[in-house]
PDB file of N, CA and C in Angstrom:
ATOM      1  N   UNK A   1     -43.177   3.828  39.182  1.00  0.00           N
ATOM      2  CA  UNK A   1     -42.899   4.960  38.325  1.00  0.00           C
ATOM      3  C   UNK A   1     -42.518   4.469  36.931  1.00  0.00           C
ATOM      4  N   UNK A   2     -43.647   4.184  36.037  1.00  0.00           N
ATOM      5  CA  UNK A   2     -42.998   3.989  34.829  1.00  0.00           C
ATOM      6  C   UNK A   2     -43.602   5.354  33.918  1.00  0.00           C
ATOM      7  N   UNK A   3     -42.171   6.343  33.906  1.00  0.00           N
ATOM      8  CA  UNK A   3     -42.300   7.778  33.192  1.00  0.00           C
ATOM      9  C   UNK A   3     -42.216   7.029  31.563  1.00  0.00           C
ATOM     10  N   UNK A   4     -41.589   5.762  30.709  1.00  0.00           N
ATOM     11  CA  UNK A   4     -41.685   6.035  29.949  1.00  0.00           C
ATOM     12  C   UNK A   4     -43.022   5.392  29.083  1.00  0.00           C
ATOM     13  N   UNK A   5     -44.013   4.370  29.912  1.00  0.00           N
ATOM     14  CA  UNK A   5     -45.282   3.456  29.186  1.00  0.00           C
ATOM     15  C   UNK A   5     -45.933   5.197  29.603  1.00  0.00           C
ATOM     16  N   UNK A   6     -45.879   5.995  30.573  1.00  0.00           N
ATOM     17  CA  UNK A   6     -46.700   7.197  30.235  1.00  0.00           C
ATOM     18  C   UNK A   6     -46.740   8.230  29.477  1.00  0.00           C
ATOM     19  N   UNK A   7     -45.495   8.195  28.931  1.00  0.00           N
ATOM     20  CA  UNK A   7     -44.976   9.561  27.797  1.00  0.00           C
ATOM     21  C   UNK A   7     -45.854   8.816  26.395  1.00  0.00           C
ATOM     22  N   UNK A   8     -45.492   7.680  26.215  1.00  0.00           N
ATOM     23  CA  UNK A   8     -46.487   6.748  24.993  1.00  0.00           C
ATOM     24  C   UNK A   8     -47.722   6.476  25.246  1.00  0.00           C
ATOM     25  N   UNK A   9     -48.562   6.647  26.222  1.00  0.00           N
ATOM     26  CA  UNK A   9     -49.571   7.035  26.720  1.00  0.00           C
ATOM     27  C   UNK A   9     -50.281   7.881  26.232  1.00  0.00           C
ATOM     28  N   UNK A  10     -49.998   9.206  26.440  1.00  0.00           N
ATOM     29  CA  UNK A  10     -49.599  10.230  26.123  1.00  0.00           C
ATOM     30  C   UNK A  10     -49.770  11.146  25.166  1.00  0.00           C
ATOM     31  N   UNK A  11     -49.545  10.027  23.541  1.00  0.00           N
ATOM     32  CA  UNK A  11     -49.267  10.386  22.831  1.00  0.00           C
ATOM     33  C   UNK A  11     -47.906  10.977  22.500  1.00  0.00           C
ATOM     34  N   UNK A  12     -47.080  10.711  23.026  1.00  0.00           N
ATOM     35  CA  UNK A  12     -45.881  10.761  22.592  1.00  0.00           C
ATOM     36  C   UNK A  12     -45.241  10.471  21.107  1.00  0.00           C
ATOM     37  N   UNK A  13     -44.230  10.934  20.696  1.00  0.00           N
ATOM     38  CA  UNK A  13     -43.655  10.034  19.421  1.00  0.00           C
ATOM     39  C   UNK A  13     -43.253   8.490  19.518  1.00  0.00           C
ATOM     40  N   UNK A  14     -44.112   7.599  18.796  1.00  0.00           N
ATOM     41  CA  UNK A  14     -43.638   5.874  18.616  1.00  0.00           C
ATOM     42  C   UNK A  14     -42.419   6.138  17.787  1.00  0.00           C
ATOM     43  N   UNK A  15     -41.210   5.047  18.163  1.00  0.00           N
ATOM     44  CA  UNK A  15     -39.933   5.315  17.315  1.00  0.00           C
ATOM     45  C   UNK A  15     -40.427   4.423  15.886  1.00  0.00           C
ATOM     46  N   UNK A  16     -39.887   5.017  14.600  1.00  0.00           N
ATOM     47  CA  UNK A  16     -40.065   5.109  13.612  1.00  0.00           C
ATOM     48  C   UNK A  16     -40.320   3.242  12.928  1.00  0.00           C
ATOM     49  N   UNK A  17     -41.083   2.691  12.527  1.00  0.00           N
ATOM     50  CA  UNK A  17     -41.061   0.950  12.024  1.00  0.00           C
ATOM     51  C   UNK A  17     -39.997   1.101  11.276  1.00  0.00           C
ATOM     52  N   UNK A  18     -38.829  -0.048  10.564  1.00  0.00           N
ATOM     53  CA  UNK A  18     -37.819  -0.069  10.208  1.00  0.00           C
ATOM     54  C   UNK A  18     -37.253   0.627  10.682  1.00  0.00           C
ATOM     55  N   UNK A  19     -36.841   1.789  11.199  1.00  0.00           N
ATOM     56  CA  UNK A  19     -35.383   2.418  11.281  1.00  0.00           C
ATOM     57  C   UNK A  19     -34.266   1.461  11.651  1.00  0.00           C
ATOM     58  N   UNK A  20     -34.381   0.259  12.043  1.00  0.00           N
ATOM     59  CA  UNK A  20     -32.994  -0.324  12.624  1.00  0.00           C
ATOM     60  C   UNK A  20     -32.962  -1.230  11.526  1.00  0.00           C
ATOM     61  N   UNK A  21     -33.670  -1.485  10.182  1.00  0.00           N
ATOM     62  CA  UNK A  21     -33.246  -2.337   8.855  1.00  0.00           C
ATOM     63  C   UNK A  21     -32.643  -0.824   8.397  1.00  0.00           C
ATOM     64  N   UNK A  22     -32.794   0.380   8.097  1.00  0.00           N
ATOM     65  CA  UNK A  22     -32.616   1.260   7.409  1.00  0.00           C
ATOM     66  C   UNK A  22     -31.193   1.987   7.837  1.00  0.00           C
ATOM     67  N   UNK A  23     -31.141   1.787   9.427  1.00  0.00           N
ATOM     68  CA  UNK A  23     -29.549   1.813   9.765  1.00  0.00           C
ATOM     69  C   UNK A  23     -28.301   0.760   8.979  1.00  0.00           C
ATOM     70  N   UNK A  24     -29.082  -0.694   9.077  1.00  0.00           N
ATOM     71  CA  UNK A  24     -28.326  -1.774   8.816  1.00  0.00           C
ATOM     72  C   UNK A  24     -27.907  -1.692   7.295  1.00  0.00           C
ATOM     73  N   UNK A  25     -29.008  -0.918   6.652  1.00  0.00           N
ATOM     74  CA  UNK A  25     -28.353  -0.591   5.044  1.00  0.00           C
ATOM     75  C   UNK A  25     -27.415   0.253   4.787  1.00  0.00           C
ATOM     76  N   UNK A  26     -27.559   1.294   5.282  1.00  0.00           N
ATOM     77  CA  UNK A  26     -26.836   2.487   5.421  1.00  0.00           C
ATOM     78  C   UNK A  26     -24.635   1.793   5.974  1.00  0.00           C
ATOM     79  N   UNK A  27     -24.826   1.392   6.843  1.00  0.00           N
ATOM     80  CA  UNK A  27     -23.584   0.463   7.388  1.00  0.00           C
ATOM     81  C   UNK A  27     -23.305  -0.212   6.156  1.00  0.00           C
ATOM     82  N   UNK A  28     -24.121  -1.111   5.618  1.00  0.00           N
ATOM     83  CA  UNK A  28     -23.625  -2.205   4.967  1.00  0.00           C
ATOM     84  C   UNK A  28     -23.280  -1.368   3.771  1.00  0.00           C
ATOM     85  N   UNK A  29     -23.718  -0.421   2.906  1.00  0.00           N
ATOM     86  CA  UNK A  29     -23.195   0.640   1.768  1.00  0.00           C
ATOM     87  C   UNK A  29     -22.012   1.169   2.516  1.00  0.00           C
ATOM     88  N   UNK A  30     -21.867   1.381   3.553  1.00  0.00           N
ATOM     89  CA  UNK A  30     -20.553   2.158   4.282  1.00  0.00           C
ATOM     90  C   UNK A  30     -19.110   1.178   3.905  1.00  0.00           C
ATOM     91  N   UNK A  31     -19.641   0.403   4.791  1.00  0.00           N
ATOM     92  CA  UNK A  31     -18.527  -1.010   4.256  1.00  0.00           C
ATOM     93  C   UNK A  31     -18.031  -0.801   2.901  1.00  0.00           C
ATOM     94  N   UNK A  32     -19.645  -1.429   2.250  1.00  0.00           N
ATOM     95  CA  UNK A  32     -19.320  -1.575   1.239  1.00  0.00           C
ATOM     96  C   UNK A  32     -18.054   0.054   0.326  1.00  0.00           C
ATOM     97  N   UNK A  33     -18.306   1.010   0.271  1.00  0.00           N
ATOM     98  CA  UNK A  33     -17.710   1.502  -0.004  1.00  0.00           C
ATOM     99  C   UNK A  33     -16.049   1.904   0.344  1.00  0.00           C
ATOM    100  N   UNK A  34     -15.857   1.332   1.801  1.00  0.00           N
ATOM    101  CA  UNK A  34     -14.495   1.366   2.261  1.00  0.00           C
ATOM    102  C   UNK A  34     -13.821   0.262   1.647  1.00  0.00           C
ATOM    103  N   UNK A  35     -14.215  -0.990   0.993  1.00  0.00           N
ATOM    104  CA  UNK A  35     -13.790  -1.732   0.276  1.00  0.00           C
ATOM    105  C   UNK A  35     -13.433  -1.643  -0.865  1.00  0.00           C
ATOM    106  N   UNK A  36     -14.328  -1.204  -1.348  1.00  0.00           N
ATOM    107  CA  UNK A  36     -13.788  -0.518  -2.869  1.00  0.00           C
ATOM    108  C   UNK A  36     -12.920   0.687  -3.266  1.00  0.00           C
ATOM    109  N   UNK A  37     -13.005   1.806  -2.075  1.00  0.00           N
ATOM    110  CA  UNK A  37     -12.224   2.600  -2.339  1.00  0.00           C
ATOM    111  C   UNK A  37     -11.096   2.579  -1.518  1.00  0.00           C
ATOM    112  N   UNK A  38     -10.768   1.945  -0.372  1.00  0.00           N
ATOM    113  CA  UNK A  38      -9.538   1.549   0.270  1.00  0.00           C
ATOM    114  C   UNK A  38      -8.763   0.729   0.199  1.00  0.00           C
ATOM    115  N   UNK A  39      -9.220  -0.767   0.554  1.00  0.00           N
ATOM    116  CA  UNK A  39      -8.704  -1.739   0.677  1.00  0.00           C
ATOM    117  C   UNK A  39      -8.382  -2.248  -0.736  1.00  0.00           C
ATOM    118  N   UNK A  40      -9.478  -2.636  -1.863  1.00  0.00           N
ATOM    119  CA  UNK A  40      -9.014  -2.983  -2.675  1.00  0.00           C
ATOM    120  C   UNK A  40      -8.267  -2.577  -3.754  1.00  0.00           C
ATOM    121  N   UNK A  41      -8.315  -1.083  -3.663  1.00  0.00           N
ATOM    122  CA  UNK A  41      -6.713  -0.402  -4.191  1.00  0.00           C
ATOM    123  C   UNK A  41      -5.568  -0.717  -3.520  1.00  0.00           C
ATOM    124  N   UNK A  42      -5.474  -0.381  -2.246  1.00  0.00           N
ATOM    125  CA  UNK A  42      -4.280  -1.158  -1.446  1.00  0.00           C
ATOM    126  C   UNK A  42      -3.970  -2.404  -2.034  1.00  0.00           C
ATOM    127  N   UNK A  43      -4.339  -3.574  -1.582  1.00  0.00           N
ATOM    128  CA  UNK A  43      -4.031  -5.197  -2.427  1.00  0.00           C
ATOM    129  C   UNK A  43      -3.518  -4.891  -3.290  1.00  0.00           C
ATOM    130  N   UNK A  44      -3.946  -4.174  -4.786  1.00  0.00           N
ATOM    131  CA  UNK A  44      -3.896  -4.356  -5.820  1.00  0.00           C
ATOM    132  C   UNK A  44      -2.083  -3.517  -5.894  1.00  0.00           C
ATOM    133  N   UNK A  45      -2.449  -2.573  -5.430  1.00  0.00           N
ATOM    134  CA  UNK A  45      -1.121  -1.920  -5.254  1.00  0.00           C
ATOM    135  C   UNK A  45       0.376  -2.854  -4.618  1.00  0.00           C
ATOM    136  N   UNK A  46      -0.009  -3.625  -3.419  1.00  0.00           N
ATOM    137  CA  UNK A  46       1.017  -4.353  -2.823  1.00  0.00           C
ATOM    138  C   UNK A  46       1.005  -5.499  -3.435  1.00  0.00           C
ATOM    139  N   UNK A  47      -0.392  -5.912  -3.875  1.00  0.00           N
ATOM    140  CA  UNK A  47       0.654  -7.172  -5.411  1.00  0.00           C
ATOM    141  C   UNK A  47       1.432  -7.182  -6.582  1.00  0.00           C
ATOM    142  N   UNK A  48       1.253  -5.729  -6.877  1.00  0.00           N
ATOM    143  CA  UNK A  48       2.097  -4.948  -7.709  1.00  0.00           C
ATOM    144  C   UNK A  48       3.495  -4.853  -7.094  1.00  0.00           C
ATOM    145  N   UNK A  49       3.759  -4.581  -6.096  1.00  0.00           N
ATOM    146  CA  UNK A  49       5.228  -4.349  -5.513  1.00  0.00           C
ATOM    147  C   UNK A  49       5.634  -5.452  -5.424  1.00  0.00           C
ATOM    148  N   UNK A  50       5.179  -6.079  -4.944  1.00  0.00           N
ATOM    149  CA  UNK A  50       5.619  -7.284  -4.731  1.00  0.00           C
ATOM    150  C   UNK A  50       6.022  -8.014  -5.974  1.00  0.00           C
ATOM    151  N   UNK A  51       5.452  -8.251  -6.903  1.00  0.00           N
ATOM    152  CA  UNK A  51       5.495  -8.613  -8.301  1.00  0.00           C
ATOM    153  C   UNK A  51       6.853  -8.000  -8.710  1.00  0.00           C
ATOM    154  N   UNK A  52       7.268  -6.875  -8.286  1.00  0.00           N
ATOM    155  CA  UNK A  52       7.923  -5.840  -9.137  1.00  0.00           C
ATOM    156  C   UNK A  52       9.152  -6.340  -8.234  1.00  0.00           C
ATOM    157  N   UNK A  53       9.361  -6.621  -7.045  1.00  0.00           N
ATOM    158  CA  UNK A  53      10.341  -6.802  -5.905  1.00  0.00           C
ATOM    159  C   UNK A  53      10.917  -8.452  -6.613  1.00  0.00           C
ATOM    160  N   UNK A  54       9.963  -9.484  -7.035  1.00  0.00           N
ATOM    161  CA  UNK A  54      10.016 -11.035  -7.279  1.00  0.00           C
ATOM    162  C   UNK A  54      10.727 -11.020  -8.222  1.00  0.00           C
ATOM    163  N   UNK A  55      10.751 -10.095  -9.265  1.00  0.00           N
ATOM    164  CA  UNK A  55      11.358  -9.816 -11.085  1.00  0.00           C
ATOM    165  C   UNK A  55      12.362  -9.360 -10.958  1.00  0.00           C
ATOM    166  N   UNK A  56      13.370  -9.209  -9.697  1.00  0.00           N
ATOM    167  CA  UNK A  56      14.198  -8.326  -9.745  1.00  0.00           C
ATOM    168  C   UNK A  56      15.567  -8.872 -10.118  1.00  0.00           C
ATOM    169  N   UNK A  57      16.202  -8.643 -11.130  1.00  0.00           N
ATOM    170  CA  UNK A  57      17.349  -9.331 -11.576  1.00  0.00           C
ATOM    171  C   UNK A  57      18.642  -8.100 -11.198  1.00  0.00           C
ATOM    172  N   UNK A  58      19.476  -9.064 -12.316  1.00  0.00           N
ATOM    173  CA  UNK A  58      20.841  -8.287 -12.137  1.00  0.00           C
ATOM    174  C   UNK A  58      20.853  -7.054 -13.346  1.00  0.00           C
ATOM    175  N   UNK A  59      21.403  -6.169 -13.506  1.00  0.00           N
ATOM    176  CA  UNK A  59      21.385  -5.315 -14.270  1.00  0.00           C
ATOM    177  C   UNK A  59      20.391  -3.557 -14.154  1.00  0.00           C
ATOM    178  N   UNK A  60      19.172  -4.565 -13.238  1.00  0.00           N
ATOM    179  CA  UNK A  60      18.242  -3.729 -13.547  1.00  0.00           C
ATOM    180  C   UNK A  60      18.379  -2.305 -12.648  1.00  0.00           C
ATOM    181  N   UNK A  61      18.498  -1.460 -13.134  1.00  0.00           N
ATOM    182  CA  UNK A  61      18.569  -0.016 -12.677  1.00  0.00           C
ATOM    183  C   UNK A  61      17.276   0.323 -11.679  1.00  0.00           C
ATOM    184  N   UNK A  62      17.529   1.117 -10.583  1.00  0.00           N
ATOM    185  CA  UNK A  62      16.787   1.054  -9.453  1.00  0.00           C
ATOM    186  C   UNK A  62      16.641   2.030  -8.867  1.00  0.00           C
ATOM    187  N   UNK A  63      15.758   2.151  -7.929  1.00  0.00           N
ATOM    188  CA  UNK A  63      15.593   3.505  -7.211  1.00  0.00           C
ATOM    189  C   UNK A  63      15.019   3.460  -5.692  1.00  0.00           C
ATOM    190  N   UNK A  64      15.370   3.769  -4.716  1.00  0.00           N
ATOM    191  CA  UNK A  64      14.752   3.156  -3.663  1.00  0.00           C
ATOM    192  C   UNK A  64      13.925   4.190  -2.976  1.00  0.00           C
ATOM    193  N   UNK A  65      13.441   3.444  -1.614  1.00  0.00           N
ATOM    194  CA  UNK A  65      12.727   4.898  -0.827  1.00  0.00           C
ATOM    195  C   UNK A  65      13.337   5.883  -0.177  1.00  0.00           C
ATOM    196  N   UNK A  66      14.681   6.082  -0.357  1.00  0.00           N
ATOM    197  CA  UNK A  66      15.362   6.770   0.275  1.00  0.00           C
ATOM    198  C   UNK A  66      15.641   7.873  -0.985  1.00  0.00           C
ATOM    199  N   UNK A  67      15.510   7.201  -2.135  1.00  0.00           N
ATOM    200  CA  UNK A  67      15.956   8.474  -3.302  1.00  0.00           C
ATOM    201  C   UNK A  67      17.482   7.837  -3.924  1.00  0.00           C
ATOM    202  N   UNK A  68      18.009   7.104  -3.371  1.00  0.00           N
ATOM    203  CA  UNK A  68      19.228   6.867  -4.035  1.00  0.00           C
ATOM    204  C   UNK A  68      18.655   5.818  -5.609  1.00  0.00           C
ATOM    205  N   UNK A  69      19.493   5.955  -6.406  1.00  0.00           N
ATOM    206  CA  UNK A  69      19.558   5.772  -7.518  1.00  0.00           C
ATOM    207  C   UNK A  69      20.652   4.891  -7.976  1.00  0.00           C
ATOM    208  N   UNK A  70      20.562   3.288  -8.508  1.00  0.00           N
ATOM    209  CA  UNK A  70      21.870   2.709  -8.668  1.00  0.00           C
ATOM    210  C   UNK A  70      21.451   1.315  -9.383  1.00  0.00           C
ATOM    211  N   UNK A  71      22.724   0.199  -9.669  1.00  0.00           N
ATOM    212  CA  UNK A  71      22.583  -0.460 -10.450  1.00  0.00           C
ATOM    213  C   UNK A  71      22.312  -1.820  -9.594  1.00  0.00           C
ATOM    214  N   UNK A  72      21.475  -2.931  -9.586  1.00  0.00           N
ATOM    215  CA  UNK A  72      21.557  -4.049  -9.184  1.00  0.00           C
ATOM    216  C   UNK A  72      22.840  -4.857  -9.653  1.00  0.00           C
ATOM    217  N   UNK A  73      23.649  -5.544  -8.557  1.00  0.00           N
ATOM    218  CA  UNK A  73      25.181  -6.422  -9.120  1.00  0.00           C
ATOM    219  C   UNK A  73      24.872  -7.483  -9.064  1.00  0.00           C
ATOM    220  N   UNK A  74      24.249  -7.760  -7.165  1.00  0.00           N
ATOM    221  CA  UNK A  74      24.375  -9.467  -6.984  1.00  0.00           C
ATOM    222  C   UNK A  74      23.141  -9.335  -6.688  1.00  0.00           C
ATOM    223  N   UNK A  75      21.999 -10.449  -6.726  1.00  0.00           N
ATOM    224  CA  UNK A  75      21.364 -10.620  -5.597  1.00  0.00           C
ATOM    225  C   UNK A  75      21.266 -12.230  -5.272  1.00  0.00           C
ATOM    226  N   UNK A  76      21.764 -11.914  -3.494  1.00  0.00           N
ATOM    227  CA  UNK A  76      22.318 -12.599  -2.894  1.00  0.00           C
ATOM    228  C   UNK A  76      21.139 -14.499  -2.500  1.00  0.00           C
ATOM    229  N   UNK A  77      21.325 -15.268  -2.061  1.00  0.00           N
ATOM    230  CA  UNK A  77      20.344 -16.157  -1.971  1.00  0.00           C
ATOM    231  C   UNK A  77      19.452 -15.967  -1.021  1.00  0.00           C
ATOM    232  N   UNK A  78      19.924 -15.126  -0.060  1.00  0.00           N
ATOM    233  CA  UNK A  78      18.817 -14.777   1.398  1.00  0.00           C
ATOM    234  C   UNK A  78      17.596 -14.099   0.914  1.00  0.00           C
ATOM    235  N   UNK A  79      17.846 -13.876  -0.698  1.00  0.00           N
ATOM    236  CA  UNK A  79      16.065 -12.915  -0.989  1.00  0.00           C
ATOM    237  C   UNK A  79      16.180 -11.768  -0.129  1.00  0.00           C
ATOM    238  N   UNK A  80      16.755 -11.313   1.050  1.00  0.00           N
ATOM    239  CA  UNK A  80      16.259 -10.071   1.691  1.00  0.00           C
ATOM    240  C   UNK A  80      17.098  -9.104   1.418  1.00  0.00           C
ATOM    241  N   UNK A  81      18.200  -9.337   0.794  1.00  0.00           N
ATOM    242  CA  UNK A  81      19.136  -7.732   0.463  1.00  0.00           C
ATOM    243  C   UNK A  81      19.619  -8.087  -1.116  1.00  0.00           C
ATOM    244  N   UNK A  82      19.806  -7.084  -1.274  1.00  0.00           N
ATOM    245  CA  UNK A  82      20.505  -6.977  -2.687  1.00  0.00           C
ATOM    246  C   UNK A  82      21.547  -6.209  -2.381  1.00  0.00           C
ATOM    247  N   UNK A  83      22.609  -6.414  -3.697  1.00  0.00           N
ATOM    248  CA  UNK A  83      23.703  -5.183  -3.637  1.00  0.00           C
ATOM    249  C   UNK A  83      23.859  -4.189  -4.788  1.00  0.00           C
ATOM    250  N   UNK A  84      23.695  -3.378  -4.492  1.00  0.00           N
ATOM    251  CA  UNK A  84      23.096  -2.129  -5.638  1.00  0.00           C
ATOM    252  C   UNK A  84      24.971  -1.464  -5.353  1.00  0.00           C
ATOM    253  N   UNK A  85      25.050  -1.298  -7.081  1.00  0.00           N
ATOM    254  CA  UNK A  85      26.381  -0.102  -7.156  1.00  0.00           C
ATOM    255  C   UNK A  85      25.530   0.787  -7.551  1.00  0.00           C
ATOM    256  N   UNK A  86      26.305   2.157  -6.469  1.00  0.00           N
ATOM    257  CA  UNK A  86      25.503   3.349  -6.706  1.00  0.00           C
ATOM    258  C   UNK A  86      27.075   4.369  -7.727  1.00  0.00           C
ATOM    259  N   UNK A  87      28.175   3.984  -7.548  1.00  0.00           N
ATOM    260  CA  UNK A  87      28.765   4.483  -8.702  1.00  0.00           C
ATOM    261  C   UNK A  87      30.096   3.965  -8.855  1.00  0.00           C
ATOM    262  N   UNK A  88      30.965   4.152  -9.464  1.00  0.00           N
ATOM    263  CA  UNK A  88      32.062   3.210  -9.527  1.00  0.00           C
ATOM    264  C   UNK A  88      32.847   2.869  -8.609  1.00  0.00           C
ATOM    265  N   UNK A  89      32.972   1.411  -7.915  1.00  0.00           N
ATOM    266  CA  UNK A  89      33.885   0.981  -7.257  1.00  0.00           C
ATOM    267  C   UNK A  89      32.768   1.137  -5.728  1.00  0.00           C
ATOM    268  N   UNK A  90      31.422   1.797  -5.677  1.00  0.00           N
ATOM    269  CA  UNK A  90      31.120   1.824  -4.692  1.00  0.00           C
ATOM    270  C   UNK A  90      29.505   1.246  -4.818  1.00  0.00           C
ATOM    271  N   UNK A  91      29.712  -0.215  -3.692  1.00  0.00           N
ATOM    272  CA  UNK A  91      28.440  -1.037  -3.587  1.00  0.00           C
ATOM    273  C   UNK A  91      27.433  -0.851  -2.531  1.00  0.00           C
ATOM    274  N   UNK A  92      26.183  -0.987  -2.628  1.00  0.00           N
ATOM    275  CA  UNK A  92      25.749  -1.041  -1.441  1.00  0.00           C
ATOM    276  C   UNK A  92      24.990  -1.681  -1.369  1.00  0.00           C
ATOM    277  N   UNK A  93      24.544  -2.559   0.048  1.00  0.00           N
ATOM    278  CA  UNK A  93      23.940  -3.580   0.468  1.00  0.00           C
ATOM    279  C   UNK A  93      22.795  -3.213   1.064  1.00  0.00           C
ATOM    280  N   UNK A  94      21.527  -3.322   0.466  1.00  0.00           N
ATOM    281  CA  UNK A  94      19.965  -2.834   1.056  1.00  0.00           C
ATOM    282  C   UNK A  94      19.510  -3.671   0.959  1.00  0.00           C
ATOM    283  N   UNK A  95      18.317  -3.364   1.605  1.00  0.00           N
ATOM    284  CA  UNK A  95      16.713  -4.335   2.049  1.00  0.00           C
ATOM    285  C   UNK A  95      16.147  -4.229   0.703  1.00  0.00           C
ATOM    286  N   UNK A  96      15.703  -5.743   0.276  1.00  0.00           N
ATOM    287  CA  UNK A  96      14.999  -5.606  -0.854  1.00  0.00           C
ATOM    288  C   UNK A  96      13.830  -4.508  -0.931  1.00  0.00           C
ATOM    289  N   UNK A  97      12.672  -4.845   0.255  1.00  0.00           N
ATOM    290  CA  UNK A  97      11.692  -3.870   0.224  1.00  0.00           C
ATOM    291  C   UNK A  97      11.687  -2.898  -0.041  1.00  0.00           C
ATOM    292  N   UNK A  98      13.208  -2.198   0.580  1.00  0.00           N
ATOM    293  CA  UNK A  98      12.881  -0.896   0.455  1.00  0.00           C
ATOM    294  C   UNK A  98      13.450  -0.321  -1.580  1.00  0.00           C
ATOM    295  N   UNK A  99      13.422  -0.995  -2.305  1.00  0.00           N
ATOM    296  CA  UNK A  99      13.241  -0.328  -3.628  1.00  0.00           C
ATOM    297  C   UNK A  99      11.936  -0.321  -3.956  1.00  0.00           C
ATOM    298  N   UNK A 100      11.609   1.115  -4.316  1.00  0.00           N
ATOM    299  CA  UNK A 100      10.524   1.863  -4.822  1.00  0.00           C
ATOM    300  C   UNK A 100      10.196   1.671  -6.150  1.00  0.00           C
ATOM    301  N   UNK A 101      11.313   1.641  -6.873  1.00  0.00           N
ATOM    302  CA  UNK A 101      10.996   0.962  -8.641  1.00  0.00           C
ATOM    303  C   UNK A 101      12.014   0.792  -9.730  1.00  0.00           C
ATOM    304  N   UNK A 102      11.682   0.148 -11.143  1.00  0.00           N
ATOM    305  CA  UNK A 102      12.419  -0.075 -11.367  1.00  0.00           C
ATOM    306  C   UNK A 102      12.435   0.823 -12.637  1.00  0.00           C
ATOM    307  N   UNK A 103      13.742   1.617 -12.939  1.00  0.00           N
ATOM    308  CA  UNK A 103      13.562   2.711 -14.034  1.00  0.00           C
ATOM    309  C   UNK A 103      14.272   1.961 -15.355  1.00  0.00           C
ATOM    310  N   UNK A 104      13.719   2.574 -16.043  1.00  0.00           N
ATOM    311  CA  UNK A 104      13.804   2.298 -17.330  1.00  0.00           C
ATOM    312  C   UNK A 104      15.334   1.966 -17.960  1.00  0.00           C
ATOM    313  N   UNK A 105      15.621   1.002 -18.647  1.00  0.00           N
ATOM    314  CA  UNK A 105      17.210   0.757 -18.979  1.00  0.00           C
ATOM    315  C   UNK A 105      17.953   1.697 -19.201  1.00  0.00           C
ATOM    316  N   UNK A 106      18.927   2.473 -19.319  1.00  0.00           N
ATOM    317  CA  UNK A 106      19.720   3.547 -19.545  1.00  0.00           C
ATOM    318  C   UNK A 106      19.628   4.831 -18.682  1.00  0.00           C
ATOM    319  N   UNK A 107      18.643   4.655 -18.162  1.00  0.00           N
ATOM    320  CA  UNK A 107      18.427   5.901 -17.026  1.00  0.00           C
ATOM    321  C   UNK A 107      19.747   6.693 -16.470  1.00  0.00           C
ATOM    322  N   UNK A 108      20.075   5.478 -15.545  1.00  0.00           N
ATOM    323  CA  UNK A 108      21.490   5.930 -15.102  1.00  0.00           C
ATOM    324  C   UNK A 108      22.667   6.595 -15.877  1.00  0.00           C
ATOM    325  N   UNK A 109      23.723   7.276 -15.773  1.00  0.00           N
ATOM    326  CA  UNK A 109      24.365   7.471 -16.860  1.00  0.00           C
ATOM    327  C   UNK A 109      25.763   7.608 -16.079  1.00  0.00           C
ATOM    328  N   UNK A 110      27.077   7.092 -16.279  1.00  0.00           N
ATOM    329  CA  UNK A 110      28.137   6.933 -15.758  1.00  0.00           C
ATOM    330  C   UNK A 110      28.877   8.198 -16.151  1.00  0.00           C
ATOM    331  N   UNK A 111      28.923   8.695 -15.027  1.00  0.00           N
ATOM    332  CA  UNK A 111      29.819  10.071 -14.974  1.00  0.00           C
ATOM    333  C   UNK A 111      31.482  10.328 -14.708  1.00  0.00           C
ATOM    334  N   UNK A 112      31.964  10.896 -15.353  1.00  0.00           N
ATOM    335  CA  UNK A 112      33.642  11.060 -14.599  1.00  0.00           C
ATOM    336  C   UNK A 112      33.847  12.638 -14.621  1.00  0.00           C
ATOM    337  N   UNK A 113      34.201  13.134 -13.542  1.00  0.00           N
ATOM    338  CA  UNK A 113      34.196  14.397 -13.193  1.00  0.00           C
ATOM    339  C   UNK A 113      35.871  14.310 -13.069  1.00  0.00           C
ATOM    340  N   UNK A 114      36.505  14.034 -13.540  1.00  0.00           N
ATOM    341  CA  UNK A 114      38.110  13.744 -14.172  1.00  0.00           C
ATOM    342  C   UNK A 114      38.304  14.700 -15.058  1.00  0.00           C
TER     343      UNK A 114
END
C-alpha cells in the first residue's frame, strides 16, 4: 500500500522547489530582527547601569527602585551596599543594584518641619 507514490501518480500537487531555502530566510530575518530590536537594546541598556552603578561616589544624590530618594555617605569596600541618608540623622544601608539613578545635584532639599 503505497497511498502516497499514488496520489503523485496521480497528478497530485509536487511540494513547491525551494520552499525549505525560503523558510530558512524567513527564520534567519526573524532572528535577525529579535536582535536588533531586543537584545541589543537590552546590553546597551545594562551597560549603561552598570556604568552608572561603577561611578557611584559619595555625595551623589540618588533614587532607588523602591522610590526612596536620598544622599550617598559611605560606600563601603564590599562594592555590594552603600549607605544612603534618607534625612537627618537617619541612614540606610541598600543593595547597590537596586539604585535606579542618579539625580541631578541639588535635587534633594533639606527640610525642617520645626
Amino acid at each position: 500500500m503505497d497511498i502516497i507514490s499514488k496520489a503523485y501518480a496521480e497528478g497530485g500537487a509536487a511540494p513547491a522547489a525551494g520552499g525549505d531555502m525560503q523558510m530558512m530566510i524567513v527564520i534567519a530575518m526573524c532572528m535577525i530582527a529579535v536582535y536588533f530590536f531586543v537584545m541589543r537594546p537590552n546590553n546597551k541598556k545594562r551597560k549603561e547601569m552598570q556604568n552608572l552603578l561603577n561611578n557611584l561616589a559619595v555625595g551623589d544624590e540618588v533614587l532607588t527602585a523602591g522610590g526612596i530618594a536620598g544622599k550617598i555617605t559611605k560606600l563601603p569596600d564590599n562594592k555590594e551596599y552603600v549607605l544612603m541618608s534618607v534625612s537627618e540623622g537617619f541612614t540606610m544601608q541598600i543593595r547597590r543594584n537596586y539604585i535606579a539613578a542618579v539625580l541631578p545635584k541639588g535635587t534633594l532639599v533639606a527640610t525642617n518641619d520645626k
